[in-house]
N, C-alpha and C. Protein backbone atom coordinates (compact mmCIF):
# COMPACT_ATOMS: atom_id res chain seq x y z
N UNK A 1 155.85 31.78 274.65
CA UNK A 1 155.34 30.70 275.46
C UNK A 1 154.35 31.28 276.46
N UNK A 2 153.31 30.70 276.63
CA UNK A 2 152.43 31.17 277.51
C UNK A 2 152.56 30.74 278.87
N UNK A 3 151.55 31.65 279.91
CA UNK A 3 151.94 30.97 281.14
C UNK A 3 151.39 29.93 281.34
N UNK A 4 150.20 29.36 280.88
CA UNK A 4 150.06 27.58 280.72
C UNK A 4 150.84 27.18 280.49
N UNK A 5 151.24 27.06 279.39
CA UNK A 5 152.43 26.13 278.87
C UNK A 5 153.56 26.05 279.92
N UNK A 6 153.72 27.01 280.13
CA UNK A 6 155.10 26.90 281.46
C UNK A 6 154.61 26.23 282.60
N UNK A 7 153.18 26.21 283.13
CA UNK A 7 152.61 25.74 284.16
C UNK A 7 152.52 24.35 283.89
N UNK A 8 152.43 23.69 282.37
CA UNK A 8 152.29 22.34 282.46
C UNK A 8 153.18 21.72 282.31
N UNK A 9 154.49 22.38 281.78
CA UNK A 9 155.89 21.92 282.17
C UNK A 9 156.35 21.59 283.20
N UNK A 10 156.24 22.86 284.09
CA UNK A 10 156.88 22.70 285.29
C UNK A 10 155.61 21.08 285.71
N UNK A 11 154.52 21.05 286.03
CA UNK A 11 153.68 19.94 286.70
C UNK A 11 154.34 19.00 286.46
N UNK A 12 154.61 18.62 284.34
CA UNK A 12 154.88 17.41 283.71
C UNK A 12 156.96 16.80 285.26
N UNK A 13 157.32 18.49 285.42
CA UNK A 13 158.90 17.98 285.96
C UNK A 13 158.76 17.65 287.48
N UNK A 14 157.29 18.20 288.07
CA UNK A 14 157.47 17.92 289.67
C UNK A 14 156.55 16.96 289.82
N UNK A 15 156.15 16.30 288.78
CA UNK A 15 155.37 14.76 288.92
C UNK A 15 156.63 13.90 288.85
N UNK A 16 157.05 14.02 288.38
CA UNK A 16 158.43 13.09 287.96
C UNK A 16 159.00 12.58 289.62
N UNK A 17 160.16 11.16 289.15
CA UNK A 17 160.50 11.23 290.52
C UNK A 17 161.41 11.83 290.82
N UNK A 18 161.34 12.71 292.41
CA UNK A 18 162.67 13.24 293.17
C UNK A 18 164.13 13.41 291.94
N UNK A 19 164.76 14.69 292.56
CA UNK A 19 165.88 14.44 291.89
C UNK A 19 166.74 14.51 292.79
N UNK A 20 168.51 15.42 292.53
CA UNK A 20 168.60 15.28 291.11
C UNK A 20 168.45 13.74 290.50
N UNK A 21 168.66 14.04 289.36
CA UNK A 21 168.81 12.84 288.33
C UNK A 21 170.56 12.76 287.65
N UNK A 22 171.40 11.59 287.82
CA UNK A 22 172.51 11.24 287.00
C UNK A 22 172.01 10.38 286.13
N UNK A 23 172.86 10.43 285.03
CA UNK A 23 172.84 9.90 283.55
C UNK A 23 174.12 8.77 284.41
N UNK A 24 173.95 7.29 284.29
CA UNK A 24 175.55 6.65 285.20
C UNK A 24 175.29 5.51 283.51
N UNK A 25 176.37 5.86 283.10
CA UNK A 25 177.36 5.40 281.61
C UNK A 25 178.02 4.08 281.77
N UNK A 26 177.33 2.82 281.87
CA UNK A 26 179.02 1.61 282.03
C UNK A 26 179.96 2.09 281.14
N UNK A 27 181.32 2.07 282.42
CA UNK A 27 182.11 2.10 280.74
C UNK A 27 182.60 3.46 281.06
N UNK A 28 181.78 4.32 281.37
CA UNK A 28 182.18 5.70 281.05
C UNK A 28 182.09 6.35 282.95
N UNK A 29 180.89 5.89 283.55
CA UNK A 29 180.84 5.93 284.94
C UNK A 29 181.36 5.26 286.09
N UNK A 30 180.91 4.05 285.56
CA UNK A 30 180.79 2.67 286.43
C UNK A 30 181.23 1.33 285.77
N UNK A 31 181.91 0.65 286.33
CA UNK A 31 182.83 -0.58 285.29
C UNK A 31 181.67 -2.03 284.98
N UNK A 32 180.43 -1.83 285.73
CA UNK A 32 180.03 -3.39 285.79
C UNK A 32 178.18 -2.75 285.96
N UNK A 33 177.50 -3.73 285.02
CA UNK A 33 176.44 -3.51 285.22
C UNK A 33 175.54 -3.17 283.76
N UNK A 34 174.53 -2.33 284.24
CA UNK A 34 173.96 -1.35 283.19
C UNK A 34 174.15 -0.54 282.87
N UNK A 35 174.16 0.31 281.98
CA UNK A 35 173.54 1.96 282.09
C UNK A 35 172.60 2.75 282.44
N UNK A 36 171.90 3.41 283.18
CA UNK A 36 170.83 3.08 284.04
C UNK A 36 170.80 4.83 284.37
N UNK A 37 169.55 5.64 284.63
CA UNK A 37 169.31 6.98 285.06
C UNK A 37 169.37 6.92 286.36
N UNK A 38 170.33 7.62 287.55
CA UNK A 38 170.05 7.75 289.13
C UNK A 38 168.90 8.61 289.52
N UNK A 39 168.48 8.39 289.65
CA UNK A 39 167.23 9.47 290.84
C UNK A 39 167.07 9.41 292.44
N UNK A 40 166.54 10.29 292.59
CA UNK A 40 166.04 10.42 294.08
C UNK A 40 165.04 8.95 294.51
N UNK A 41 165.01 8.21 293.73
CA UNK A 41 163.81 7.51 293.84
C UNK A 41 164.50 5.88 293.42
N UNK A 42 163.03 5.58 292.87
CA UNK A 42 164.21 4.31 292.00
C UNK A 42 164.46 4.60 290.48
N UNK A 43 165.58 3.99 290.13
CA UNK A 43 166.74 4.31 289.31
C UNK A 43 165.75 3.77 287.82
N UNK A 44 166.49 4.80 287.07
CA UNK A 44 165.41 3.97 285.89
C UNK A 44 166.28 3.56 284.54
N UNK A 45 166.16 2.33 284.62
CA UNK A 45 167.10 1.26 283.36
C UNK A 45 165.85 1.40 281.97
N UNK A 46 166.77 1.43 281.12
CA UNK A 46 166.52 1.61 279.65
C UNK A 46 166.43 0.65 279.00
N UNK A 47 165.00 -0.17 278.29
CA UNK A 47 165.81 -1.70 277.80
C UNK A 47 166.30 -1.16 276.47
N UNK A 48 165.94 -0.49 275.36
CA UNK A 48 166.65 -0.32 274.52
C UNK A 48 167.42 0.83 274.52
N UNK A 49 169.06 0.46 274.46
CA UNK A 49 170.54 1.06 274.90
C UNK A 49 169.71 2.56 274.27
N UNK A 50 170.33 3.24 274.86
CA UNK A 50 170.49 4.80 274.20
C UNK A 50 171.97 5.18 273.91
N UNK A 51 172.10 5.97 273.32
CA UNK A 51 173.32 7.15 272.82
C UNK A 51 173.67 7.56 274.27
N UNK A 52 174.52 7.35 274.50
CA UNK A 52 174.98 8.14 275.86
C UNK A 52 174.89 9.74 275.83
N UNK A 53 174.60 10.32 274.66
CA UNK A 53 174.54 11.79 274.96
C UNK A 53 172.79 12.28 275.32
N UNK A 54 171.81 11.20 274.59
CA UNK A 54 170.44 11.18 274.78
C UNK A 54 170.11 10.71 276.67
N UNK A 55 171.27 9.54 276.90
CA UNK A 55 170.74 9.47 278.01
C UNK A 55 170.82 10.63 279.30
N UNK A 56 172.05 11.04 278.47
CA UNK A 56 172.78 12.35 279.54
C UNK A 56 171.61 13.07 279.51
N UNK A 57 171.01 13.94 278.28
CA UNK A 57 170.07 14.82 278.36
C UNK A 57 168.71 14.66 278.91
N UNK A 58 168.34 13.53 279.01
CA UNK A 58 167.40 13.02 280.11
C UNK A 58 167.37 12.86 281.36
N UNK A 59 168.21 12.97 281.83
CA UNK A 59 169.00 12.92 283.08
C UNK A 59 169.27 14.37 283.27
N UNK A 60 169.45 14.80 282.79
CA UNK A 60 169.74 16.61 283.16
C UNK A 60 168.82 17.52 283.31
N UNK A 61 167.74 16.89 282.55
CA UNK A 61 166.46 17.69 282.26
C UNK A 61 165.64 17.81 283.77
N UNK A 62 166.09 16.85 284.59
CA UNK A 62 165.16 16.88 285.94
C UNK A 62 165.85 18.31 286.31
N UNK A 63 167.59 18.68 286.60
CA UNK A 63 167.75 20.12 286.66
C UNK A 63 167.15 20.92 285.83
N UNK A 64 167.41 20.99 284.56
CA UNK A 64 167.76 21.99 283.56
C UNK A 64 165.94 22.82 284.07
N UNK A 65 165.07 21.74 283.61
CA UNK A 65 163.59 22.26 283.35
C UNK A 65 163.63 23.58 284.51
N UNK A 66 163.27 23.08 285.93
CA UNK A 66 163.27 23.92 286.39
C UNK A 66 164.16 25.56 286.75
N UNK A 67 165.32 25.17 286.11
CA UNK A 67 166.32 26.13 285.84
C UNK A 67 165.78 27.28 284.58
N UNK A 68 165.40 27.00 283.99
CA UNK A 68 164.51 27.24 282.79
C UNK A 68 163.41 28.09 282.75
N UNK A 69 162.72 27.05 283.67
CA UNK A 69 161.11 27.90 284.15
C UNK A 69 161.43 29.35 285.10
N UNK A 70 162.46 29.48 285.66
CA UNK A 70 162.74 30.19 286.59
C UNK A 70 163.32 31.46 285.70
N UNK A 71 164.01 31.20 284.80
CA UNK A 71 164.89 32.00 284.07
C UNK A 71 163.68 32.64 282.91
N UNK A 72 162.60 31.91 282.36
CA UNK A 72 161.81 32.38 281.97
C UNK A 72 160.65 33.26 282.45
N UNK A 73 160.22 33.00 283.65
CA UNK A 73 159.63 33.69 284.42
C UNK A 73 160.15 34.94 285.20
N UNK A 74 161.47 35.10 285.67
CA UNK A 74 162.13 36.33 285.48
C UNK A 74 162.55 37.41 283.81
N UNK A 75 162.54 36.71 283.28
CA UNK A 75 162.42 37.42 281.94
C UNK A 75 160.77 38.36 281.48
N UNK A 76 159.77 36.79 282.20
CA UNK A 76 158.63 37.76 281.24
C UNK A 76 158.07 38.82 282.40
N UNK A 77 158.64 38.74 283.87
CA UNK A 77 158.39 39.60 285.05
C UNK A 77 158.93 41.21 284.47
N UNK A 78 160.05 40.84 283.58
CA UNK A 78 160.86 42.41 283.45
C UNK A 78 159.85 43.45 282.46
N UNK A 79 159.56 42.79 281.37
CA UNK A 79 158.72 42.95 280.31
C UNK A 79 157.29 43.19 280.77
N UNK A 80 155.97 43.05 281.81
CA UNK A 80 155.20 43.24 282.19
C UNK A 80 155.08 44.40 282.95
């Protein structure tokens, strides 16, 4: 992966809104309502349902990415 590519990742995750981000499950989270992504921001509802494991991973990705970029960029620091 190049360091562009990592540079337009990280942009594509700190354009995004505020995190973290929860995946909130009716049913599985919350008893009444939608299923719906939490953010720092406003909350973002899905009109067509997802897989609760797709929504989870969308919802995680506001952590994970930057967890990622960090862990990759200490890797290619060792190697240089």
């Amino acid at each position: 992966m190049t360091d562009k590519e990592i540079r337009e990742i990280e942009e594509r995750c700190n354009k995004a809104t505020k995190g973290p981000w929860k995946s909130m499950v009716e049913g599985r989270d919350h008893t009444s309502g939608d299923s719906f992504i939490m953010t720092g921001g406003e909350d973002i509802y899905i009109d067509n349902p997802l897989l609760d494991n797709n929504q989870d991973f969308i919802a995680n990705a506001k952590q994970d990415i930057p967890k990622l970029i960090a862990e990759i960029r200490k890797l290619k620091s060792k190697t240089e």
